[in-house]
Protein backbone atom coordinates (compact mmCIF):
# COMPACT_ATOMS: atom_id res chain seq x y z
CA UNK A 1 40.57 48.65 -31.21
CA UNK A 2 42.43 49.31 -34.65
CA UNK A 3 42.85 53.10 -34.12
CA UNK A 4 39.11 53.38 -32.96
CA UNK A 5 38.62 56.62 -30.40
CA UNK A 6 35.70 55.49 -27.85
CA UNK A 7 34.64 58.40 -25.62
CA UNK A 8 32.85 57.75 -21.87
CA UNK A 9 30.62 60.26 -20.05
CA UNK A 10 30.62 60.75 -16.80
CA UNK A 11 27.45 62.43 -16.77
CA UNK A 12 24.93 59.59 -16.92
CA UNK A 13 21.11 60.36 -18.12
CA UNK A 14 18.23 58.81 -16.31
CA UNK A 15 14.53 58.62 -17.33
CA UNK A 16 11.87 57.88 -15.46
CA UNK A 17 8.36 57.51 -16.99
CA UNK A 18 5.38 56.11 -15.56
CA UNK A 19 5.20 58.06 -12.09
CA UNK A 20 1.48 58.06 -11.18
CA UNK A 21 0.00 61.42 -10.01
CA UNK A 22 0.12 61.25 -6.76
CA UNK A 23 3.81 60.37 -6.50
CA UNK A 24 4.62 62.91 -9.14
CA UNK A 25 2.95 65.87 -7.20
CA UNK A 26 4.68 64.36 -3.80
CA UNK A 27 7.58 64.87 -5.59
CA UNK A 28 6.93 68.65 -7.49
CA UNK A 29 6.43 69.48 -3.56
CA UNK A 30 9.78 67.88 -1.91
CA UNK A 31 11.21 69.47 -4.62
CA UNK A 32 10.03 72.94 -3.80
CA UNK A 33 10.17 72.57 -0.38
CA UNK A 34 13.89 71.81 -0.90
CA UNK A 35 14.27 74.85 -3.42
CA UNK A 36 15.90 72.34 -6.07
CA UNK A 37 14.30 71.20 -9.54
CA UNK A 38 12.68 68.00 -9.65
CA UNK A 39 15.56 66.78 -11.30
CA UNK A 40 18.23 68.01 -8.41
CA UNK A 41 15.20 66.24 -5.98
CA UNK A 42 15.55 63.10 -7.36
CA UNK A 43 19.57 63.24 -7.95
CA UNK A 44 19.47 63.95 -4.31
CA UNK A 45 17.24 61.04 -3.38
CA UNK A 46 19.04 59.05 -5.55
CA UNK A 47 22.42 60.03 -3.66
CA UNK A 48 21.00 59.95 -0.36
CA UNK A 49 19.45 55.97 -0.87
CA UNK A 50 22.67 54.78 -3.05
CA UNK A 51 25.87 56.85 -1.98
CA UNK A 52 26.88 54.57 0.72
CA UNK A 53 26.25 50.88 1.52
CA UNK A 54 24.11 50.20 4.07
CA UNK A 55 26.11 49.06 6.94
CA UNK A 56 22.99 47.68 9.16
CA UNK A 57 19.53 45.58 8.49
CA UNK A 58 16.57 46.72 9.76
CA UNK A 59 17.13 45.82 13.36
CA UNK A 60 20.33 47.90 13.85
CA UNK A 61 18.55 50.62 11.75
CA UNK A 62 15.34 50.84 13.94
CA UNK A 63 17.53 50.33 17.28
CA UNK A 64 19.63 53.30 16.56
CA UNK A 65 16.22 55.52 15.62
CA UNK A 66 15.38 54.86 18.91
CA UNK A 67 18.83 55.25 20.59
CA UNK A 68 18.56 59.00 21.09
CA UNK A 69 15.21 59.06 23.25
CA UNK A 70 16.82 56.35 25.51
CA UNK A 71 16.27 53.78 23.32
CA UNK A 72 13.26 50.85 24.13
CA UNK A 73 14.42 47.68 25.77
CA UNK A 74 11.86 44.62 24.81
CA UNK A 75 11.95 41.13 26.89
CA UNK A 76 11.88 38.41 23.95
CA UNK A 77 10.54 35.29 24.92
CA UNK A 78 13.20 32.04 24.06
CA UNK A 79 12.29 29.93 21.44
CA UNK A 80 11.13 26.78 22.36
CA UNK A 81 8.96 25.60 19.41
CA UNK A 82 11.08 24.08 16.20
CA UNK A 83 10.48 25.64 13.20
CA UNK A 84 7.72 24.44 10.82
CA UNK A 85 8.28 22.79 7.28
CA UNK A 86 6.56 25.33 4.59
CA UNK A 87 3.61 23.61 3.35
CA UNK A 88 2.66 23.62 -0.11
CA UNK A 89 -0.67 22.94 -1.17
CA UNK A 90 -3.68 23.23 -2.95
């Protein structure tokens, strides 16, 4: 870029505005509870969600919750009906 120095940060800056009351105090508590600043609470939330890709949907997810109490074993029905068009009307 012609002799141009650009500089990158690692450290990226995040605000979040708009948190209604409830959620705010929810998260003042977790915080505390945690012995972290509300900022370290939500950098660890934010970790926890986003650090790895989920490797599972739902199903798997819910399936393995259960997994360690023996897990729950459901019969499901076949499908005999055809799925329906979606309707759109009035």
């Amino acid at each position: 870029f012609g002799g141009c120095v650009m500089e990158v940060s690692t450290v990226a800056t995040v605000t979040v505005r708009g948190l209604d009351d409830e959620l705010h105090a929810r998260l003042r508590l977790r915080a505390a509870h945690n012995g972290r600043s509300m900022e370290a609470e939500v950098r660890a939330i934010l970790q926890e969600q986003l650090a790895e890709p989920d490797e599972y949907g739902w199903g798997s997810r819910i399936h393995a919750r259960f997994a360690d109490i023996g897990g729950v074993e459901l019969d499901i029905p076949p499908r005999t009906d055809h799925p329906r068009a979606v309707e759109f009307g009035e």
